[in-house]
Structure formats: C-alpha cells, structure tokens
C-alpha atoms as a PDB file:
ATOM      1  CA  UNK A   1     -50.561  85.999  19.477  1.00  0.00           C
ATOM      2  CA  UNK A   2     -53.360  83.783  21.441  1.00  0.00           C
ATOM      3  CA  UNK A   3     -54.080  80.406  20.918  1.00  0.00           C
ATOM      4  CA  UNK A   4     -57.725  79.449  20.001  1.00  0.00           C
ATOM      5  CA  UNK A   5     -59.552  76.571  20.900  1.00  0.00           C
ATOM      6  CA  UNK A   6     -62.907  75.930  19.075  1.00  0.00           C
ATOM      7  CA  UNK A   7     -64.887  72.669  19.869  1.00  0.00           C
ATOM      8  CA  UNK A   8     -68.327  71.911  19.052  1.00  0.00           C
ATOM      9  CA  UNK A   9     -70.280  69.295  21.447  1.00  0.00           C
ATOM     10  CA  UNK A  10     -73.594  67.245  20.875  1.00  0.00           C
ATOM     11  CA  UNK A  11     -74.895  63.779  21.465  1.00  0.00           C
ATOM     12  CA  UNK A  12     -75.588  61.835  18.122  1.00  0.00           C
ATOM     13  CA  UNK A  13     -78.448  59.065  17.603  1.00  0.00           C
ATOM     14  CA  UNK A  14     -77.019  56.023  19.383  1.00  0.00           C
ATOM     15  CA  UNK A  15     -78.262  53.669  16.076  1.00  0.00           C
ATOM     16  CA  UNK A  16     -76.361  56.189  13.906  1.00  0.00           C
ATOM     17  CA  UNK A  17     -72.700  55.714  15.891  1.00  0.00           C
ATOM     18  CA  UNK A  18     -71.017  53.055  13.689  1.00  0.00           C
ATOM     19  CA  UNK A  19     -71.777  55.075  10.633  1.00  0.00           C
ATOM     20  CA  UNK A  20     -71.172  58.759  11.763  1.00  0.00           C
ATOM     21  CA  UNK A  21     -67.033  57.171  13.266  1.00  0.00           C
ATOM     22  CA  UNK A  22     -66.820  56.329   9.687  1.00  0.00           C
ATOM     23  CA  UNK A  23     -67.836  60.135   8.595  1.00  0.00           C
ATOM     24  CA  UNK A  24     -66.265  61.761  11.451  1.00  0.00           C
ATOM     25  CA  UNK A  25     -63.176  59.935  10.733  1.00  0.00           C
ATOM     26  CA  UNK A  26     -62.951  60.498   6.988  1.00  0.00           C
ATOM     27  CA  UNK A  27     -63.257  64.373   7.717  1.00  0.00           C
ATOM     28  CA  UNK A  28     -60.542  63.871  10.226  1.00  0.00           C
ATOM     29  CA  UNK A  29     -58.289  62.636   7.700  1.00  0.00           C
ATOM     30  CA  UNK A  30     -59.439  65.108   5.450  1.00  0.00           C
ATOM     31  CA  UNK A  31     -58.719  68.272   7.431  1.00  0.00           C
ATOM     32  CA  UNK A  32     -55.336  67.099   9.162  1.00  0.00           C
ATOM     33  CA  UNK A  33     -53.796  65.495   6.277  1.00  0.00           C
ATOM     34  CA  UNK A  34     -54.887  67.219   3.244  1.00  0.00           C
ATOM     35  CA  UNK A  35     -55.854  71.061   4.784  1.00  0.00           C
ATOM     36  CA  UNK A  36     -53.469  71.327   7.387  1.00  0.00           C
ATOM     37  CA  UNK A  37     -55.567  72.059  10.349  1.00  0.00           C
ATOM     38  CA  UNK A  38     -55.213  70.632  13.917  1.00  0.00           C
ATOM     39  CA  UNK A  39     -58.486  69.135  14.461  1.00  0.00           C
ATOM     40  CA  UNK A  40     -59.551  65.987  17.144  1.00  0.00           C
ATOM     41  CA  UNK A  41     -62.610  64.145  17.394  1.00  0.00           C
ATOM     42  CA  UNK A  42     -63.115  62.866  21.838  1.00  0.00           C
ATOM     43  CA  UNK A  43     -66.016  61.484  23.241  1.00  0.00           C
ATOM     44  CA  UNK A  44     -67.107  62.127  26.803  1.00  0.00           C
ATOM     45  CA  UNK A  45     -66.613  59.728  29.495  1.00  0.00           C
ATOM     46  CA  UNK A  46     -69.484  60.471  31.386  1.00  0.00           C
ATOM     47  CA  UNK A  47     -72.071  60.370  28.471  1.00  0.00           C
ATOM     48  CA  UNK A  48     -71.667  57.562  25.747  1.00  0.00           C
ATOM     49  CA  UNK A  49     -72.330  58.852  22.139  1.00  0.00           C
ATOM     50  CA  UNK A  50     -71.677  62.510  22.831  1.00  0.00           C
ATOM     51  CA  UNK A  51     -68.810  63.847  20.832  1.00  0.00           C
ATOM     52  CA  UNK A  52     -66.448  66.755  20.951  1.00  0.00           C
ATOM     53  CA  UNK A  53     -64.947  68.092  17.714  1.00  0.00           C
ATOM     54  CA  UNK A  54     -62.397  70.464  18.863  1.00  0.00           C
ATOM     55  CA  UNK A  55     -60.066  72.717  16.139  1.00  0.00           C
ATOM     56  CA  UNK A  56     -56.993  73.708  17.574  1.00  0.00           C
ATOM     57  CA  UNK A  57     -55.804  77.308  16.127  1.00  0.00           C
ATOM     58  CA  UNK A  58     -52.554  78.887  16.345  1.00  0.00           C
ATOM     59  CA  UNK A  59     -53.938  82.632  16.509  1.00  0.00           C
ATOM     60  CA  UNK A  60     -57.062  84.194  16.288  1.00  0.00           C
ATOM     61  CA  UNK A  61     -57.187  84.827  12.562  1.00  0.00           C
ATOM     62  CA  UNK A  62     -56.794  81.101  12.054  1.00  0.00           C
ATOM     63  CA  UNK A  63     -59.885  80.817  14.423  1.00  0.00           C
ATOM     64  CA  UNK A  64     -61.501  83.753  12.822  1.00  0.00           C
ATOM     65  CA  UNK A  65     -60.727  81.647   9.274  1.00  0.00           C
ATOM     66  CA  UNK A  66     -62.681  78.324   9.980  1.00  0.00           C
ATOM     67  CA  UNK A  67     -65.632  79.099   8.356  1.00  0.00           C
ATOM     68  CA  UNK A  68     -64.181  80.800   5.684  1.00  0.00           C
ATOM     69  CA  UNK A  69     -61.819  78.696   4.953  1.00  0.00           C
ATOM     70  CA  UNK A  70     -63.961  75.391   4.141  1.00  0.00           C
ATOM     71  CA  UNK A  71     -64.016  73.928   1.131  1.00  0.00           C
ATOM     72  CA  UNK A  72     -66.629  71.755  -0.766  1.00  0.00           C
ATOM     73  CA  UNK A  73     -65.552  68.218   0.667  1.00  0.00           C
ATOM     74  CA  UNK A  74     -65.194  69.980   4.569  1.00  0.00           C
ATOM     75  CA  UNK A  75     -68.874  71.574   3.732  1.00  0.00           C
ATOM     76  CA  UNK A  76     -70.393  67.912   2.611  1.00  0.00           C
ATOM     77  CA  UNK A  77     -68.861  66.188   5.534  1.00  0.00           C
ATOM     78  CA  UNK A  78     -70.019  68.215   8.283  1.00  0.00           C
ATOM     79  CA  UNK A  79     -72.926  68.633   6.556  1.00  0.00           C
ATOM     80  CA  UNK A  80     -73.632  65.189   6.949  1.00  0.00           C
ATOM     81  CA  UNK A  81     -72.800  65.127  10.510  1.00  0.00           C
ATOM     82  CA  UNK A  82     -75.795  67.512  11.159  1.00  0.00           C
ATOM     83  CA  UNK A  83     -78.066  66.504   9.020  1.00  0.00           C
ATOM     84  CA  UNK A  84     -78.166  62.595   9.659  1.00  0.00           C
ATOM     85  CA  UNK A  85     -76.244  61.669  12.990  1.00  0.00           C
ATOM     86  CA  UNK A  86     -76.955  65.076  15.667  1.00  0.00           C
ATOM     87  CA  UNK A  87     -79.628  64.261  18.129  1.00  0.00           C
ATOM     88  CA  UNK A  88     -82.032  66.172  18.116  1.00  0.00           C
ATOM     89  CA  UNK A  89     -79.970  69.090  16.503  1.00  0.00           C
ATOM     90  CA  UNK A  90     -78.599  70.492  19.787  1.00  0.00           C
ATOM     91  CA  UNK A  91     -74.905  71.489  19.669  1.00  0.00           C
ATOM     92  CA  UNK A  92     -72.785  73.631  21.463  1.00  0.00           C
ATOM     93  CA  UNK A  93     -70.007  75.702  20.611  1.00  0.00           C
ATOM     94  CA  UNK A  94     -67.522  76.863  23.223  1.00  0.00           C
ATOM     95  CA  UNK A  95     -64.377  79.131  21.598  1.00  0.00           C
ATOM     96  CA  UNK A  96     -61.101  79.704  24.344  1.00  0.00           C
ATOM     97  CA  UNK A  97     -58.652  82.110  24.010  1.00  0.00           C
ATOM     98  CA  UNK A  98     -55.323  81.361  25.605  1.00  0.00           C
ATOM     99  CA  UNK A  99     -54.599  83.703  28.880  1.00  0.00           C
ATOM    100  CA  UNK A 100     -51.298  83.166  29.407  1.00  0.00           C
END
C-alpha cells in the first residue's frame, strides 16, 4: 500500500493573516484531534503569507476518502479559508504517491 501526500498551496490577503492562523488552527485541531487525520499547516520561506495545507494519508483509499469523508464543521472551516482569506482565489493542489 502507497503513501499519499495531498497539500494544497496559495497565498492569503496579507491584512487577513492574524485571523485566517486563528481558522487554520482551529481546523487543525479539529481534524487531528477529533477526526483522526494527519494534517499540517507550513508556510513558505521564500514567500511570506503563502501557506501549505498538506494531509498526510496512509494509502490511497484514505487519499481517495478526503472529500468524502468531511463533515459539516471540516466543510465550514475550509470554507472559510476560501471564501475570506485566499488571494485572489488561486490554489494549487499537488497529490504524491510514495515510490518506494
């Protein structure tokens, strides 16, 4: 069984950053302690305010779950993210599938 790696990047509005931590954070919490996933939130060196959300899966059924398996307080909270703290709506999604 492969490992999955699933991380979603975009720059948010810099006047927005205090606020979407606090979001970002609370759905951090949320998914690791109460749903069980392996999820981190990193920020690139190289370009202040541009996050990487990046779900950590165990096989590719996990990965294939993700969307699936969100609930109503997941939905909200990403939700948010999108709709009040993504620049310019551009993300990008990047999925890896372990080789060896």
């Amino acid at each position: 069984m492969s490992k999955v790696i699933f991380s979603i990047s975009y720059p948010i509005k810099d006047e927005r950053r205090e606020e979407y931590l606090e979001t970002v954070r609370e759905l951090k919490n949320y998914l690791t302690n109460e749903r069980g996933k392996k999820y981190s939130v990193y920020e690139s060196k190289t370009r202040p305010n541009t996050f990487n959300e990046v779900y950590f899966c165990d096989s590719m059924d996990e990965y294939d779950a993700i969307e699936d398996d969100s609930d109503e307080i997941t939905e909200m909270l990403i939700n948010r993210i999108v709709d009040e703290f993504i620049k310019d709506g551009k993300t990008e999604y990047k999925t890896l599938i372990e080789a060896v």
